[in-house]
Protein backbone atom coordinates (compact mmCIF):
# COMPACT_ATOMS: atom_id res chain seq x y z
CA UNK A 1 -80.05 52.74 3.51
CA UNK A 2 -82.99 54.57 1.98
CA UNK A 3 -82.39 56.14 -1.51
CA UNK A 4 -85.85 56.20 -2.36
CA UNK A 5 -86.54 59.11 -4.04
CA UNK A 6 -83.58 60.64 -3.72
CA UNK A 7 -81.53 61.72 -7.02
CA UNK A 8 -78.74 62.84 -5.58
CA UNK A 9 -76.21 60.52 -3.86
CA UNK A 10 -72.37 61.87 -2.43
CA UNK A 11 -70.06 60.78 -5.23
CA UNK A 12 -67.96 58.33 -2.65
CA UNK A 13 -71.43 56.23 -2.46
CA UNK A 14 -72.21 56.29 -6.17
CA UNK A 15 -68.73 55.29 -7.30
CA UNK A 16 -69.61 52.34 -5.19
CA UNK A 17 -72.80 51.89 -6.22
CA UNK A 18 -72.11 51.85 -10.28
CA UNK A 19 -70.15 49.02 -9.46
CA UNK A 20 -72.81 47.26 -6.85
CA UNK A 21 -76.35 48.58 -6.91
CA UNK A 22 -77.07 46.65 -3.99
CA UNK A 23 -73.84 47.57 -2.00
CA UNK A 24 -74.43 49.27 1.18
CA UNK A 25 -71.42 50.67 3.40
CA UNK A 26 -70.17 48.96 6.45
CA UNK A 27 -70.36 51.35 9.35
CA UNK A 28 -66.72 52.45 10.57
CA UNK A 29 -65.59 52.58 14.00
CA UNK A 30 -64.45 56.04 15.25
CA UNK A 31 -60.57 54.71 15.83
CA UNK A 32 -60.32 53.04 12.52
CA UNK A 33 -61.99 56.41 11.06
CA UNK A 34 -59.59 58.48 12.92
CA UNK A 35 -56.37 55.99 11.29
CA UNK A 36 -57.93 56.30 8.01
CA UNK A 37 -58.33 60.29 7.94
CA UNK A 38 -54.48 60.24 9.21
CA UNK A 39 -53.56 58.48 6.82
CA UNK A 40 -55.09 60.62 4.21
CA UNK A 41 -53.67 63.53 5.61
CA UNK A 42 -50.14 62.12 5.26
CA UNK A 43 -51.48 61.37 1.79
CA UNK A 44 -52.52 64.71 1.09
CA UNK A 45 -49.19 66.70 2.15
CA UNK A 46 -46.89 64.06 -0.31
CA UNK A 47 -49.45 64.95 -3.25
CA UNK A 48 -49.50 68.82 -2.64
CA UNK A 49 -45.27 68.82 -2.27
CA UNK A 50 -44.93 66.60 -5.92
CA UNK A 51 -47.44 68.88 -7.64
CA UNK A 52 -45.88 72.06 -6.34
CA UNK A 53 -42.36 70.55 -7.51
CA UNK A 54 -44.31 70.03 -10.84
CA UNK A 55 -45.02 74.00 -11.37
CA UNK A 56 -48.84 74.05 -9.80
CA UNK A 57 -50.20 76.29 -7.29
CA UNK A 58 -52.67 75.18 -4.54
CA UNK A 59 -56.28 77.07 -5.05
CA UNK A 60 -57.86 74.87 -2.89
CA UNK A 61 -57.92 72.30 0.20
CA UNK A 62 -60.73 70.37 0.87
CA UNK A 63 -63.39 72.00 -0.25
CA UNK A 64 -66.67 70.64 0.89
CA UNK A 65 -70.23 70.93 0.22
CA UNK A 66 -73.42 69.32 0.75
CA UNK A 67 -72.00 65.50 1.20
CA UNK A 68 -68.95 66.05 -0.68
CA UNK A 69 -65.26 67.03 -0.41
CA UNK A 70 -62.84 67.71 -3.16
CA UNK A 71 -59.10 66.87 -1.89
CA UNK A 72 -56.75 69.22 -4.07
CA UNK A 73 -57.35 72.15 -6.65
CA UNK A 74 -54.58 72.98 -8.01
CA UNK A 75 -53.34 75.52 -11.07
CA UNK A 76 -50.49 74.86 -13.87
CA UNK A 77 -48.41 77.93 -13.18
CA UNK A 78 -47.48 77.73 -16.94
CA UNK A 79 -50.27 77.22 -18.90
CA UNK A 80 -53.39 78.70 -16.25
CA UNK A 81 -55.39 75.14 -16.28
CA UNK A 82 -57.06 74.19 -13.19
CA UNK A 83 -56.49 70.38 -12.18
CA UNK A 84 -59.06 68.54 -9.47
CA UNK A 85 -57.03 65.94 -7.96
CA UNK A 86 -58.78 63.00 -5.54
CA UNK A 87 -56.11 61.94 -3.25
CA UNK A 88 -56.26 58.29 -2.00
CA UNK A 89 -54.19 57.05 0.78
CA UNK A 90 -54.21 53.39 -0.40
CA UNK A 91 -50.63 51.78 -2.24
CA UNK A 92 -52.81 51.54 -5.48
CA UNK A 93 -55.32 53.19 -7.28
CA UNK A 94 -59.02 51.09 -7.78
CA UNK A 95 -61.36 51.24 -10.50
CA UNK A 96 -64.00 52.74 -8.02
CA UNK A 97 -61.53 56.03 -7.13
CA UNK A 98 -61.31 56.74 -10.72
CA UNK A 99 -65.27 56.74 -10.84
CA UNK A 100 -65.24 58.73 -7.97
CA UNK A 101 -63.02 61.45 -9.17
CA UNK A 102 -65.20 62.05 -12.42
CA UNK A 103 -68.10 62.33 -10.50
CA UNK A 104 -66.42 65.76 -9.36
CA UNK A 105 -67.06 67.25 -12.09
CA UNK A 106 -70.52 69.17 -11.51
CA UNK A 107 -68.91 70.27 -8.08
CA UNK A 108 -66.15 72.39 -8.89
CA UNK A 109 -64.62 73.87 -12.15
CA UNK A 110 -61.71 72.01 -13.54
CA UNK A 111 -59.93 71.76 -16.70
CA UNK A 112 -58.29 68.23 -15.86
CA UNK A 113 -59.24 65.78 -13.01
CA UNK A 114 -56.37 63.20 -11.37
CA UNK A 115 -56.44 60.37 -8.92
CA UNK A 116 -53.15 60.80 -6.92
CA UNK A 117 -51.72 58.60 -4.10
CA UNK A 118 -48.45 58.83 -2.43
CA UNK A 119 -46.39 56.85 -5.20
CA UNK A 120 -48.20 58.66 -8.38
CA UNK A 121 -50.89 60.56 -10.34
CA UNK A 122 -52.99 59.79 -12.93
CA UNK A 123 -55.07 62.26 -15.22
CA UNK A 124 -58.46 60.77 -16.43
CA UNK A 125 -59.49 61.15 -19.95
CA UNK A 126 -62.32 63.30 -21.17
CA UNK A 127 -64.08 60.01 -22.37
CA UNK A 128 -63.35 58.46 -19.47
CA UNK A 129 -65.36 60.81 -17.77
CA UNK A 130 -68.00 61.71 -19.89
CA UNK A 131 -68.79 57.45 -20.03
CA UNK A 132 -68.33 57.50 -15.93
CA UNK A 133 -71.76 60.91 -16.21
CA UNK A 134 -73.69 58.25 -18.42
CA UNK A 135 -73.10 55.86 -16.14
CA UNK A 136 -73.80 57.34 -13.20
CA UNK A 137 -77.31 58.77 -14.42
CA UNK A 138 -78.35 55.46 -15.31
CA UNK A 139 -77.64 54.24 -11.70
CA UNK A 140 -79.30 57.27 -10.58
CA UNK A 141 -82.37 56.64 -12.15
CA UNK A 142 -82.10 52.40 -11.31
CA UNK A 143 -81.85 53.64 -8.02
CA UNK A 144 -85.04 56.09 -7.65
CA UNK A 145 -87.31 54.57 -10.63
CA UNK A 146 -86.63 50.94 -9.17
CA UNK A 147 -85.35 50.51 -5.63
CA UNK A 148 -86.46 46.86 -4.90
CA UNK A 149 -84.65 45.89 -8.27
CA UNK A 150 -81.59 48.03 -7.42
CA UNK A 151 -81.53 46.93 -3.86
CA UNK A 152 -81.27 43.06 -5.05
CA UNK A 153 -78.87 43.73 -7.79
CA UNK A 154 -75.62 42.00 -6.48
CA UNK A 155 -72.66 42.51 -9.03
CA UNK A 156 -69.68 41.53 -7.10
CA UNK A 157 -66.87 43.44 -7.84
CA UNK A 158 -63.40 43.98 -5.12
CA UNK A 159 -63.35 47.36 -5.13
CA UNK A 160 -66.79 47.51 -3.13
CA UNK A 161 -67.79 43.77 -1.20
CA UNK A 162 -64.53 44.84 0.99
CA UNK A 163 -66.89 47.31 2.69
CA UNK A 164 -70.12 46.42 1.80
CA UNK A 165 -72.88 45.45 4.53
CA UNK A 166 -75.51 43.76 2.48
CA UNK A 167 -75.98 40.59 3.83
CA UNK A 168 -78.75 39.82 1.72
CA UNK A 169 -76.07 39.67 -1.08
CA UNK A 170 -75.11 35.70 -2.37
CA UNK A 171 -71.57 36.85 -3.16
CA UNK A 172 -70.28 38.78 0.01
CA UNK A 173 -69.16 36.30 1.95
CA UNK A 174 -67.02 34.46 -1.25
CA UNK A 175 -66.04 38.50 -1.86
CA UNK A 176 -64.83 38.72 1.55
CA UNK A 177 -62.76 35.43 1.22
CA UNK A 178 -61.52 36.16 -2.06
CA UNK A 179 -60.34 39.75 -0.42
CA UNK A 180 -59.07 38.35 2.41
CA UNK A 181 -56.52 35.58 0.19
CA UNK A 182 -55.59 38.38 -2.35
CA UNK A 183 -55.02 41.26 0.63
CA UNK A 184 -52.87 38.38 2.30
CA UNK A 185 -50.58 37.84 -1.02
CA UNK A 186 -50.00 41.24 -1.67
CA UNK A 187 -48.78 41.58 2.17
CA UNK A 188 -46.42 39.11 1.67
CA UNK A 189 -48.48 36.45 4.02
């Protein structure tokens, strides 16, 4: 993947990337992409029935721009505050969705941002978010200042060597093993 010179990365990548410099994304194959967008879309219609049971209104459904998508914008009939929500189809929610939900927040205008899968929502704090910005404009600038470093700087972390295709990296194939036993425990192998 080349990022040189580019400032700008989709927030899906640069969740990923805050956690992994080095981490580049496995290729998916169309069926398995098809299964996963299902599966999101199943996601999607549990979310927007809970929150309209909770009093909010849907603004907005997938919005997209330039490399993004925001899920869910919804408003507190009450009280008039706007609330981004990232919907995830997977049973729990990872360090790296939360990162990828405050990235949102240059996209769209939001009082509140959530991460929401089928089983429950949670509402990121202000300073959660504001630390996630820092973050990610330090990995920005590792990322165009220093490519070769960034490129090279493995940081192994579950939430990313799942689906990571750097092969360079020391760690992936230990990652992928360690993934592999703890996915198999929580199925119940």
């Amino acid at each position: 993947m080349n990022v040189r010179g580019q400032r700008w990365l989709p927030p899906s990548l640069l969740a990923r990337k805050m956690l992994c410099a080095a981490y580049i994304p496995s290729p998916i194959a169309d069926q398995e992409r098809f299964k996963l967008r299902a599966l999101h879309v199943m996601t999607l219609v549990i979310v927007i029935k809970r929150y309209l049971k909770l009093g909010f209104r849907l603004l907005a459904l997938e919005r997209a721009g330039q490399g993004w998508r925001i899920d869910l914008l919804f408003e507190a009939v009450a009280s008039a505050r706007k609330r981004l929500v990232e919907v995830k189809s997977g049973k729990r929610m990872r360090e790296v969705h939360r990162i990828q939900a405050a990235l949102y927040t240059h996209k769209i205008s939001a009082d509140e941002i959530a991460v929401s899968n089928r089983y429950e929502d949670e509402v990121l704090s202000p300073e959660f978010i504001k630390k996630i910005q820092q973050r990610a404009e330090l990995t920005r600038q590792l990322i165009t200042d220093d490519p070769v470093r960034a490129a090279t700087r493995y940081t192994p972390h579950p939430d990313v060597c799942y689906t990571c295709a750097n092969f360079r990296c020391p760690f992936l194939e230990a990652s992928r093993n360690s993934a592999t036993t703890t996915r198999a425990v929580w199925e119940g192998r």
